[in-house]
PDB file of N, CA and C in Angstrom:
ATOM      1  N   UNK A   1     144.402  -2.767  29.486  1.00  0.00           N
ATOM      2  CA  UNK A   1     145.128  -1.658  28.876  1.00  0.00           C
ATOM      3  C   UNK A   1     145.271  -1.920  27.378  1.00  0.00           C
ATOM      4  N   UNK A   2     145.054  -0.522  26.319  1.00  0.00           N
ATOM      5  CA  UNK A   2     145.450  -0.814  25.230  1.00  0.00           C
ATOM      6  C   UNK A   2     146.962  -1.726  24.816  1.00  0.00           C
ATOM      7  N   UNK A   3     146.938  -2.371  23.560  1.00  0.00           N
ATOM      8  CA  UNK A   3     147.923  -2.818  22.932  1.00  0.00           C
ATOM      9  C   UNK A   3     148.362  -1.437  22.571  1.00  0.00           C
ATOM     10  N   UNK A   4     150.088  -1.329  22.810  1.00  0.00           N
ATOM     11  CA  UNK A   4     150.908  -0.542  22.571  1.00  0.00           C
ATOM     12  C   UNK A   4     151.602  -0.576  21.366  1.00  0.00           C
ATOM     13  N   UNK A   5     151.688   0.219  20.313  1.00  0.00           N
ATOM     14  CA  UNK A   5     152.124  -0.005  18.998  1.00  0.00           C
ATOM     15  C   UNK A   5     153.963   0.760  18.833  1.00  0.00           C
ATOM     16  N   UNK A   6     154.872   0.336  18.043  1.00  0.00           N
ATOM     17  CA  UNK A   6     155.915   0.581  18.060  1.00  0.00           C
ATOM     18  C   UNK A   6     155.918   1.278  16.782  1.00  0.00           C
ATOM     19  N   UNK A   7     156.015   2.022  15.877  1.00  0.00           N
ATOM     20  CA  UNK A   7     156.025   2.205  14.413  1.00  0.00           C
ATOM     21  C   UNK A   7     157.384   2.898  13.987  1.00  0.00           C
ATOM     22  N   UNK A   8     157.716   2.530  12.721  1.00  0.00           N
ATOM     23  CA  UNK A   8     158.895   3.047  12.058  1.00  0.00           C
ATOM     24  C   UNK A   8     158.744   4.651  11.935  1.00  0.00           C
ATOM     25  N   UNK A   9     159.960   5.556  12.230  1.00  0.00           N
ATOM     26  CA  UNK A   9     159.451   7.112  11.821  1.00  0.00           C
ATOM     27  C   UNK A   9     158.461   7.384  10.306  1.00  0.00           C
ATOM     28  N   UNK A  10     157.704   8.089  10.555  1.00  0.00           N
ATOM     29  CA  UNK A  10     156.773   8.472  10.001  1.00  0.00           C
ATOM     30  C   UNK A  10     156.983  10.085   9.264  1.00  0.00           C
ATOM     31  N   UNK A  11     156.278   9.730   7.833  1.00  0.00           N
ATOM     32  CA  UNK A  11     156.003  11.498   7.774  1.00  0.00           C
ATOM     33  C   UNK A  11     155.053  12.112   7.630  1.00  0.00           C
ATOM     34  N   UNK A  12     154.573  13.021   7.740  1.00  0.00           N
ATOM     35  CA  UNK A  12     153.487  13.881   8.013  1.00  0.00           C
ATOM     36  C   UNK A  12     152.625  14.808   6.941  1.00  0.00           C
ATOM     37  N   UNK A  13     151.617  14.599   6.587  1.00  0.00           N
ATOM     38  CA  UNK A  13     151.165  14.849   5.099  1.00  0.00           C
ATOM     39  C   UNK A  13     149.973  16.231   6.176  1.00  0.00           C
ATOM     40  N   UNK A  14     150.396  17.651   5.835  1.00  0.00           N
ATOM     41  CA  UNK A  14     150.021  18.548   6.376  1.00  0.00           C
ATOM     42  C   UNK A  14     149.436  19.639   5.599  1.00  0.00           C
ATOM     43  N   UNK A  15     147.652  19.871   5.451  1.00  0.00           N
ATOM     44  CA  UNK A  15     147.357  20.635   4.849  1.00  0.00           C
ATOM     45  C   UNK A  15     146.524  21.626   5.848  1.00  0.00           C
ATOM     46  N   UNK A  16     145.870  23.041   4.877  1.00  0.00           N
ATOM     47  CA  UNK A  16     145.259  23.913   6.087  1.00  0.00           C
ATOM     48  C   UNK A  16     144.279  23.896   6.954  1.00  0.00           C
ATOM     49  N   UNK A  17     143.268  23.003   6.863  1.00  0.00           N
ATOM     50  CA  UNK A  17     142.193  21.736   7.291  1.00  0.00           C
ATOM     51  C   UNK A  17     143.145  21.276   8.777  1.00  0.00           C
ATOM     52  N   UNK A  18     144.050  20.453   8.610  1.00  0.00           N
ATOM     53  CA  UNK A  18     144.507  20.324  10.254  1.00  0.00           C
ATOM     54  C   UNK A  18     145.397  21.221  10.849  1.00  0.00           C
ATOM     55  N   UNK A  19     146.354  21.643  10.239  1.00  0.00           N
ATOM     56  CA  UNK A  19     146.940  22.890  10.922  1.00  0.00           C
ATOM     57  C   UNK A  19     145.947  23.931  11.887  1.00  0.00           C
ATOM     58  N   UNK A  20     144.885  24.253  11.146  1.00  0.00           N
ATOM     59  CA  UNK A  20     143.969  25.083  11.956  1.00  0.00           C
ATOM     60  C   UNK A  20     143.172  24.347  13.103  1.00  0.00           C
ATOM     61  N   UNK A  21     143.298  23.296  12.730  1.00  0.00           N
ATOM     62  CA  UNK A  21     142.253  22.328  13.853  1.00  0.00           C
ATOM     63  C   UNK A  21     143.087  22.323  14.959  1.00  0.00           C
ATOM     64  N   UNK A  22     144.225  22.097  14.449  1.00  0.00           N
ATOM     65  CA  UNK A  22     145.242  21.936  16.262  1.00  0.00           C
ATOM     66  C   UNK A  22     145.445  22.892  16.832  1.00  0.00           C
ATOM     67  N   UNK A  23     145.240  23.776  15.608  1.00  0.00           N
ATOM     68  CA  UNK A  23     145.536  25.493  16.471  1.00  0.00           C
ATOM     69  C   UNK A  23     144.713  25.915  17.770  1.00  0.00           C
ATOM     70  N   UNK A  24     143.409  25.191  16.761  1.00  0.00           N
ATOM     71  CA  UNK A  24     142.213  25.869  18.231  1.00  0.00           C
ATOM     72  C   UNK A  24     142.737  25.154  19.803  1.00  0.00           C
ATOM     73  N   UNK A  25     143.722  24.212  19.470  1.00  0.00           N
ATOM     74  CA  UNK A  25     144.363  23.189  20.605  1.00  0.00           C
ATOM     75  C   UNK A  25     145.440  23.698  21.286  1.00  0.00           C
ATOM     76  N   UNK A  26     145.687  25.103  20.890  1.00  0.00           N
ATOM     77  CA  UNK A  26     146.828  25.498  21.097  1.00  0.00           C
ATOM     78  C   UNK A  26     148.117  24.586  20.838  1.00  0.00           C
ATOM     79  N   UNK A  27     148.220  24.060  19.709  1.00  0.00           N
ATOM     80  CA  UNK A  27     149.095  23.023  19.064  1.00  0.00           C
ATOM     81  C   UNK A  27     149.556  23.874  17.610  1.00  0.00           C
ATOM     82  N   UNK A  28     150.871  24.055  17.834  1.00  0.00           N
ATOM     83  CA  UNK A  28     150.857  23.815  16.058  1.00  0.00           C
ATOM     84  C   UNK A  28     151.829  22.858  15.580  1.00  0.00           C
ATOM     85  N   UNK A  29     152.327  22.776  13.937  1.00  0.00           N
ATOM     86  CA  UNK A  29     152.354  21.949  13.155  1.00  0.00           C
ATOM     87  C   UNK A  29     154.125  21.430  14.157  1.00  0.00           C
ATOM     88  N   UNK A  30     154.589  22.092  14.058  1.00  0.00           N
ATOM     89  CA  UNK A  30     156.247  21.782  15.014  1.00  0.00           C
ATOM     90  C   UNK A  30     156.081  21.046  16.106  1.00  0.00           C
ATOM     91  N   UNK A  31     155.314  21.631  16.801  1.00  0.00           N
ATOM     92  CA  UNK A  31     155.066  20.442  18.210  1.00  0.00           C
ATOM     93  C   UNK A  31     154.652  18.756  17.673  1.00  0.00           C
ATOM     94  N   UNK A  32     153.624  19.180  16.792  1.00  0.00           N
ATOM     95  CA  UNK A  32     153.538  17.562  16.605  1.00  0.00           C
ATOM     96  C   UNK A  32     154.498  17.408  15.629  1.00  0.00           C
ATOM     97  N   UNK A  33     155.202  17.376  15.347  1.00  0.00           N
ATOM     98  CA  UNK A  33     156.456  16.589  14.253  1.00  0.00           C
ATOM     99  C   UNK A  33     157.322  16.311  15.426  1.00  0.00           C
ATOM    100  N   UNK A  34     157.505  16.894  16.548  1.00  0.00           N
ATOM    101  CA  UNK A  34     158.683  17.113  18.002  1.00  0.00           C
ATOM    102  C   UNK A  34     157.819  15.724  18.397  1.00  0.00           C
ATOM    103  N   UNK A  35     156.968  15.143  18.352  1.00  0.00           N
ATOM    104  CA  UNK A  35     156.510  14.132  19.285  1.00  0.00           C
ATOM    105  C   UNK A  35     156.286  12.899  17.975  1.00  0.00           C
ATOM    106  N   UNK A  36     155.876  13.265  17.062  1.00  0.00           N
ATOM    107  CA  UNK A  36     156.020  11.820  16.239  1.00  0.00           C
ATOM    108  C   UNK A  36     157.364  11.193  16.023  1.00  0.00           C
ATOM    109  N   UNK A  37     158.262  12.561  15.834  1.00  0.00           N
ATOM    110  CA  UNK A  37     160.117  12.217  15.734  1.00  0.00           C
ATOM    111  C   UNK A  37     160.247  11.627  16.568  1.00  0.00           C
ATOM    112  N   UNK A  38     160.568  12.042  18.049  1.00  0.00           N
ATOM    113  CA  UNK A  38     160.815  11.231  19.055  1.00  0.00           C
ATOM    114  C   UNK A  38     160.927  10.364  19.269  1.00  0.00           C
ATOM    115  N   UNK A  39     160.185   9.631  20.856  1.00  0.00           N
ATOM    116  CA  UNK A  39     159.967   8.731  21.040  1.00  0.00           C
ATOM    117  C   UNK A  39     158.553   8.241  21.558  1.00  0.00           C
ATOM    118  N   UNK A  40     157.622   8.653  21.061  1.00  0.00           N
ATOM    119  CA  UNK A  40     156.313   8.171  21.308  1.00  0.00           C
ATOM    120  C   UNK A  40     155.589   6.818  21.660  1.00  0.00           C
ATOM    121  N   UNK A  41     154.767   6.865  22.568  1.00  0.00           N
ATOM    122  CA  UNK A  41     153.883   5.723  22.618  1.00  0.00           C
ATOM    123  C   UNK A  41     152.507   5.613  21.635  1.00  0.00           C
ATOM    124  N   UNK A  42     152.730   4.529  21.145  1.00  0.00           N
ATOM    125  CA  UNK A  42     151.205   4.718  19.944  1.00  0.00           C
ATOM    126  C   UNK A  42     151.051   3.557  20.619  1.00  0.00           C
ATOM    127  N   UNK A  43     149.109   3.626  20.162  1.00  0.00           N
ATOM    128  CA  UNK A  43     148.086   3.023  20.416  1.00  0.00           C
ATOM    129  C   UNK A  43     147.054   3.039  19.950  1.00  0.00           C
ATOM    130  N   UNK A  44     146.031   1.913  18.694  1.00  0.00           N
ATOM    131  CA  UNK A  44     145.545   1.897  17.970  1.00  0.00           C
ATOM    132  C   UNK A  44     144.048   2.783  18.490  1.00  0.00           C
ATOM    133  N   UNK A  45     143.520   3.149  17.907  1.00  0.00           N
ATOM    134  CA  UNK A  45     142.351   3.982  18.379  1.00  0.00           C
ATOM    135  C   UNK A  45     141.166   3.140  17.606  1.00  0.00           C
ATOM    136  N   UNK A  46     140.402   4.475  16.722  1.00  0.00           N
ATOM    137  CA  UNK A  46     139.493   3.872  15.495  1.00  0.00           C
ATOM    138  C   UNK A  46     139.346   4.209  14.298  1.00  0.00           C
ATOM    139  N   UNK A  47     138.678   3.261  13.318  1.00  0.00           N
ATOM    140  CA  UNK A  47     138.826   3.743  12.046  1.00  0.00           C
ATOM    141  C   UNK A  47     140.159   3.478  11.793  1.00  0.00           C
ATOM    142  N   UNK A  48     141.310   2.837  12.051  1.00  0.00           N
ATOM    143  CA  UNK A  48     142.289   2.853  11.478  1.00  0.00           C
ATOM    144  C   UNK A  48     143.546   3.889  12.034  1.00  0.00           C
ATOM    145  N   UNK A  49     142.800   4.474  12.985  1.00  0.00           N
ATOM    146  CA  UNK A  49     144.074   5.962  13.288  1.00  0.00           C
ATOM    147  C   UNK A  49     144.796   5.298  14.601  1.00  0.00           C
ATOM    148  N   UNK A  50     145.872   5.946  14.859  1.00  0.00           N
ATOM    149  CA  UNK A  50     146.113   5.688  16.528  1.00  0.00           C
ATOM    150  C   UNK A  50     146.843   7.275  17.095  1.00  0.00           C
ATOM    151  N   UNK A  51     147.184   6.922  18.153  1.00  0.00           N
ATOM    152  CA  UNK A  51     146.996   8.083  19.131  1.00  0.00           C
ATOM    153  C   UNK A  51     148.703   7.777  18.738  1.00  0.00           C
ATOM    154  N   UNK A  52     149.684   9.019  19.044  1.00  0.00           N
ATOM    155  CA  UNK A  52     151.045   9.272  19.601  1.00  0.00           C
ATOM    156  C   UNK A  52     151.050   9.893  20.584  1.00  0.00           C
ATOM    157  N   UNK A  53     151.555   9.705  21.808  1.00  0.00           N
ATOM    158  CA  UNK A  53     151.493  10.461  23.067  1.00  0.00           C
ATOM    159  C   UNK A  53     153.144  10.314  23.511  1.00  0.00           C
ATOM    160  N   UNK A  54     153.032  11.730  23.734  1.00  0.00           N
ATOM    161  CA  UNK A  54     155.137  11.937  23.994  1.00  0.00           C
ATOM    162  C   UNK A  54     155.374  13.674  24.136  1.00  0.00           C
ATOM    163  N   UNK A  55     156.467  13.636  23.720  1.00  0.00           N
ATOM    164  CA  UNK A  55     156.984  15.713  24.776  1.00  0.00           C
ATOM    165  C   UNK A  55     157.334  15.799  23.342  1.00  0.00           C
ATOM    166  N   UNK A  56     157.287  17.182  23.567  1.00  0.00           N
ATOM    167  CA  UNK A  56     157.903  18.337  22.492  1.00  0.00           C
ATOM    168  C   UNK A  56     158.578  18.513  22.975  1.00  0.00           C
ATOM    169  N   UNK A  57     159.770  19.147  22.116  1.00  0.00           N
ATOM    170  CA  UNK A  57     160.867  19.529  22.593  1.00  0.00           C
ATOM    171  C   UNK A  57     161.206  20.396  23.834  1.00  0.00           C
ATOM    172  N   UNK A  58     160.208  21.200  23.934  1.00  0.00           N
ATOM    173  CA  UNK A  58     159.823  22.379  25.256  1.00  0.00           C
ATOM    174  C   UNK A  58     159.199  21.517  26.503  1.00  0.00           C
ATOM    175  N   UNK A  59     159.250  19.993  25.965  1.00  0.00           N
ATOM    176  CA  UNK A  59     158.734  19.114  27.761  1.00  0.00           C
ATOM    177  C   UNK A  59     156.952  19.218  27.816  1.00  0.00           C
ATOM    178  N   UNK A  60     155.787  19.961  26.670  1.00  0.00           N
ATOM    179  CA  UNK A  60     155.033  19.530  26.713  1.00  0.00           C
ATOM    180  C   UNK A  60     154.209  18.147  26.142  1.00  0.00           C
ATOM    181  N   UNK A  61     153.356  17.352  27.112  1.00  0.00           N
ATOM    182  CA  UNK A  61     153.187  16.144  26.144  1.00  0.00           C
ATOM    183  C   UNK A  61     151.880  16.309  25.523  1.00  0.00           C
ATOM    184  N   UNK A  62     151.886  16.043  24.358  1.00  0.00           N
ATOM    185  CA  UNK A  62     150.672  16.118  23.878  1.00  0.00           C
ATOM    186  C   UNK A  62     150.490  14.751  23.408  1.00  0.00           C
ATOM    187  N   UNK A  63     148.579  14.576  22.597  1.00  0.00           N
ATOM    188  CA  UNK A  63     148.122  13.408  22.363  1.00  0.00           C
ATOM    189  C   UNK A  63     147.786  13.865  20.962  1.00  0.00           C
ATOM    190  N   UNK A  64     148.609  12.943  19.805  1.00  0.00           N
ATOM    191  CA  UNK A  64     147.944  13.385  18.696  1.00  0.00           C
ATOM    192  C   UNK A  64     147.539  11.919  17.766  1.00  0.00           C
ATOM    193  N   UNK A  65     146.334  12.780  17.442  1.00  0.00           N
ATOM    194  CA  UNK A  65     145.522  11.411  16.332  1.00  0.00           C
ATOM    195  C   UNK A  65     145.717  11.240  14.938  1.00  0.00           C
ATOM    196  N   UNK A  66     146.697  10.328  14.428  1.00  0.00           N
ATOM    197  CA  UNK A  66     146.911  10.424  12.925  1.00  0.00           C
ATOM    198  C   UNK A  66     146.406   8.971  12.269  1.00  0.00           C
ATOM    199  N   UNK A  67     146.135   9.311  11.237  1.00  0.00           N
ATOM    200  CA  UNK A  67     145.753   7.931   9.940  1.00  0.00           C
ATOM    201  C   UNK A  67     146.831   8.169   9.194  1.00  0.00           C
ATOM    202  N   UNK A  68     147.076   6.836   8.582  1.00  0.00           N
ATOM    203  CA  UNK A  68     147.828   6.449   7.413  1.00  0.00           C
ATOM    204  C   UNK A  68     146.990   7.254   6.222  1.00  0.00           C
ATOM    205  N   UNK A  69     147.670   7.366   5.307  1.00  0.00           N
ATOM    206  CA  UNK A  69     147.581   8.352   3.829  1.00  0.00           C
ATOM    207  C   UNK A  69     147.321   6.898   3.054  1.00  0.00           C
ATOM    208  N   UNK A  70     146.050   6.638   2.455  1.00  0.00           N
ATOM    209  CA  UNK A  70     146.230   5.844   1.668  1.00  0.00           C
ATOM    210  C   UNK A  70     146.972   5.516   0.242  1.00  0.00           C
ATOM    211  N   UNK A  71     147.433   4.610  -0.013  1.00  0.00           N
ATOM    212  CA  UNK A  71     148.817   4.248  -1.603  1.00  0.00           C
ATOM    213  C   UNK A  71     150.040   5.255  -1.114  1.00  0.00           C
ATOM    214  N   UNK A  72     150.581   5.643   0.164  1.00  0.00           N
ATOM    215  CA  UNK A  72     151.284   6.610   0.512  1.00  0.00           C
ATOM    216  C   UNK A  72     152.456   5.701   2.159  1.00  0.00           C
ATOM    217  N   UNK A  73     152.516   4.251   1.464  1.00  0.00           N
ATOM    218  CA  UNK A  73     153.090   4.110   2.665  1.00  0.00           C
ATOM    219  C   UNK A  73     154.590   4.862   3.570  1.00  0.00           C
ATOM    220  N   UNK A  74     154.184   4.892   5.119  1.00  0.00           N
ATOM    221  CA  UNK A  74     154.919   5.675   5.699  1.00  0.00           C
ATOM    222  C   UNK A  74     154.211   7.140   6.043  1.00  0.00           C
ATOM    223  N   UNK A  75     153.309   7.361   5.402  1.00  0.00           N
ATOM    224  CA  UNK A  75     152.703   8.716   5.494  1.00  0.00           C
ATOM    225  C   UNK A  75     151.453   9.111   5.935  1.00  0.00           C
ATOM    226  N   UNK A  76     151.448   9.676   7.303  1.00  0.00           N
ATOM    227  CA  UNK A  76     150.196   9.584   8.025  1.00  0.00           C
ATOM    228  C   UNK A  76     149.381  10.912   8.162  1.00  0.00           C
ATOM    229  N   UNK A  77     148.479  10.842   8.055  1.00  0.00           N
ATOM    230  CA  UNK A  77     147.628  12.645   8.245  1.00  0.00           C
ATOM    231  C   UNK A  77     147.178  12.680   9.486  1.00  0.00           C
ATOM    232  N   UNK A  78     147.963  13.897  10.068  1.00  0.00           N
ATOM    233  CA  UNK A  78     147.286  14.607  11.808  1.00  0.00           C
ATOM    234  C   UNK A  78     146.165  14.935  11.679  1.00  0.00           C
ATOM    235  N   UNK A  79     145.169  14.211  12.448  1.00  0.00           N
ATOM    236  CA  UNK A  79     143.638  14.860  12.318  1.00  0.00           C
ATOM    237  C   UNK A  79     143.464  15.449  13.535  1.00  0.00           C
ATOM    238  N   UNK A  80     144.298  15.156  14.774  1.00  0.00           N
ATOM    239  CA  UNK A  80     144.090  16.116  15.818  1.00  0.00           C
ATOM    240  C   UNK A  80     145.353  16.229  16.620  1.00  0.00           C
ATOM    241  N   UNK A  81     145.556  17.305  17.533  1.00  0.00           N
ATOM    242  CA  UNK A  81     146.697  17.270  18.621  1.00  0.00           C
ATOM    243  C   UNK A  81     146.094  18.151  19.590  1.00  0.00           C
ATOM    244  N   UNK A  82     146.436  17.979  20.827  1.00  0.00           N
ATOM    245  CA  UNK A  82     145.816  18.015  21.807  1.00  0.00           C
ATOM    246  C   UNK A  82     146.755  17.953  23.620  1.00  0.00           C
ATOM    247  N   UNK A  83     146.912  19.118  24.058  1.00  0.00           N
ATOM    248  CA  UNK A  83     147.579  18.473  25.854  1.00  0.00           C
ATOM    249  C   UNK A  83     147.365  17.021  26.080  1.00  0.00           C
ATOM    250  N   UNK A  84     147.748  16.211  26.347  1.00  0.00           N
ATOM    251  CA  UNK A  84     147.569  15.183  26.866  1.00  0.00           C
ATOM    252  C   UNK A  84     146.673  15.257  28.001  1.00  0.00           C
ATOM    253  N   UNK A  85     146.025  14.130  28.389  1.00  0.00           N
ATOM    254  CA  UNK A  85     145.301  13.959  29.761  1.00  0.00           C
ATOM    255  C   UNK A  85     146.029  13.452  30.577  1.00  0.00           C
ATOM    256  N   UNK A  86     145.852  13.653  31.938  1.00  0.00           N
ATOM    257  CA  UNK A  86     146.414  12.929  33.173  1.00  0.00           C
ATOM    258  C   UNK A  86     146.335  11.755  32.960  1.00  0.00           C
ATOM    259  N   UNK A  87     145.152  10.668  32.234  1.00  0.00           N
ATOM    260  CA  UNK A  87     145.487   9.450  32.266  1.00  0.00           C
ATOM    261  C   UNK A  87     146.476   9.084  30.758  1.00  0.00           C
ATOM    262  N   UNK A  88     146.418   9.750  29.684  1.00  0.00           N
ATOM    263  CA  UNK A  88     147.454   9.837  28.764  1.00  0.00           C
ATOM    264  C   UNK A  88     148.710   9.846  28.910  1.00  0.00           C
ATOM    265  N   UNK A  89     149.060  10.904  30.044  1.00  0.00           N
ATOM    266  CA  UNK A  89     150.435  11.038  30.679  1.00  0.00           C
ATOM    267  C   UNK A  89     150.743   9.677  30.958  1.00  0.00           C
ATOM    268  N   UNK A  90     150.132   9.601  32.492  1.00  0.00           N
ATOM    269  CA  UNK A  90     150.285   8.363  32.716  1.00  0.00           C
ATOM    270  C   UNK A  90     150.656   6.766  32.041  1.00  0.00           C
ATOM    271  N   UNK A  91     149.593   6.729  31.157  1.00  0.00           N
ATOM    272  CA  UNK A  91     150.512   5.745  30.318  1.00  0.00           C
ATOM    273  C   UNK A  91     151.367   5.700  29.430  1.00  0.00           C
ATOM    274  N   UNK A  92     151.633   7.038  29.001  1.00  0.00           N
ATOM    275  CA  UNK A  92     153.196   7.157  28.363  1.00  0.00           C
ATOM    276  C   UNK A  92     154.046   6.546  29.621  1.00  0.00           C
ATOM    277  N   UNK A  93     154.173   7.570  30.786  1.00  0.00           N
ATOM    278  CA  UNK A  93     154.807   7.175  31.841  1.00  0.00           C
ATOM    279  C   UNK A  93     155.261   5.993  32.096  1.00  0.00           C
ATOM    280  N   UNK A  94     153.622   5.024  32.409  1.00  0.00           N
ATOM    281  CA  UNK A  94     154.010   3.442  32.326  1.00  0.00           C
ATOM    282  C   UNK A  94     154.547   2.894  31.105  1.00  0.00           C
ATOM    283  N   UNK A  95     154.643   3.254  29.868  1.00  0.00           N
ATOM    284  CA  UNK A  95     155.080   2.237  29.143  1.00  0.00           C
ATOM    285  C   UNK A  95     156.365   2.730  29.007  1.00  0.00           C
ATOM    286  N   UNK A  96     157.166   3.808  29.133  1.00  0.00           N
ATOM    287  CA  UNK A  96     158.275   3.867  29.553  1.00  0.00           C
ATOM    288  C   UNK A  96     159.297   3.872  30.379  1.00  0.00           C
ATOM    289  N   UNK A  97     158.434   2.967  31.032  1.00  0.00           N
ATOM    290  CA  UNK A  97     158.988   2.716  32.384  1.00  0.00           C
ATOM    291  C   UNK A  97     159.553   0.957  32.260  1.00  0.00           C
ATOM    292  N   UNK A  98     158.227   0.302  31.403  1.00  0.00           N
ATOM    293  CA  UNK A  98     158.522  -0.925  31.180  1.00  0.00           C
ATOM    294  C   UNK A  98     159.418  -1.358  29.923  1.00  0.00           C
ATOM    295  N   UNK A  99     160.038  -0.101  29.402  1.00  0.00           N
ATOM    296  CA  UNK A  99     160.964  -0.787  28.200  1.00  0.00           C
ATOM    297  C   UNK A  99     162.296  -0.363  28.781  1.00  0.00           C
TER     298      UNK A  99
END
């Protein structure tokens, strides 16, 4: 199983380039700020990005992919958001089960 990452709240550097990308995801920009706020499970991916997987405020979980903003610490750019998968769920599930 991936290494599970803990990170300090984060903020969100949002231009019209990803807003529209999540859209086609039926995601927009509120849902993912509802799941990075939270309490999310991150997990390093590639290239430097990792996944947040957690609920919006409305109880859906989604999976979203952000990078750090470079010379911008704390500040990460959404490159995707997305429903979660059954096995995504799932390991949110498990790792909140084990803390």
């Amino acid at each position: 199983m991936d290494e599970l990452l803990r990170l300090d709240p984060i903020d969100l550097d949002w231009a019209d380039w990803n807003r529209d990308h999540i859209a086609k995801h039926g995601v927009v920009a509120a849902e993912v700020e509802d799941v990075v706020a939270g309490d999310p499970v991150f997990r390093d991916i590639r290239k430097g990005r990792m996944m947040a997987i957690g609920p919006t405020r409305q109880g859906w979980m989604l999976a979203v992919v952000v990078g750090p903003v470079p010379h911008r610490p704390g500040v990460y750019y959404p490159f995707s958001a997305r429903p979660a998968s059954r096995q995504e769920r799932r390991r949110y599930r498990d790792a909140k089960a084990g803390t």
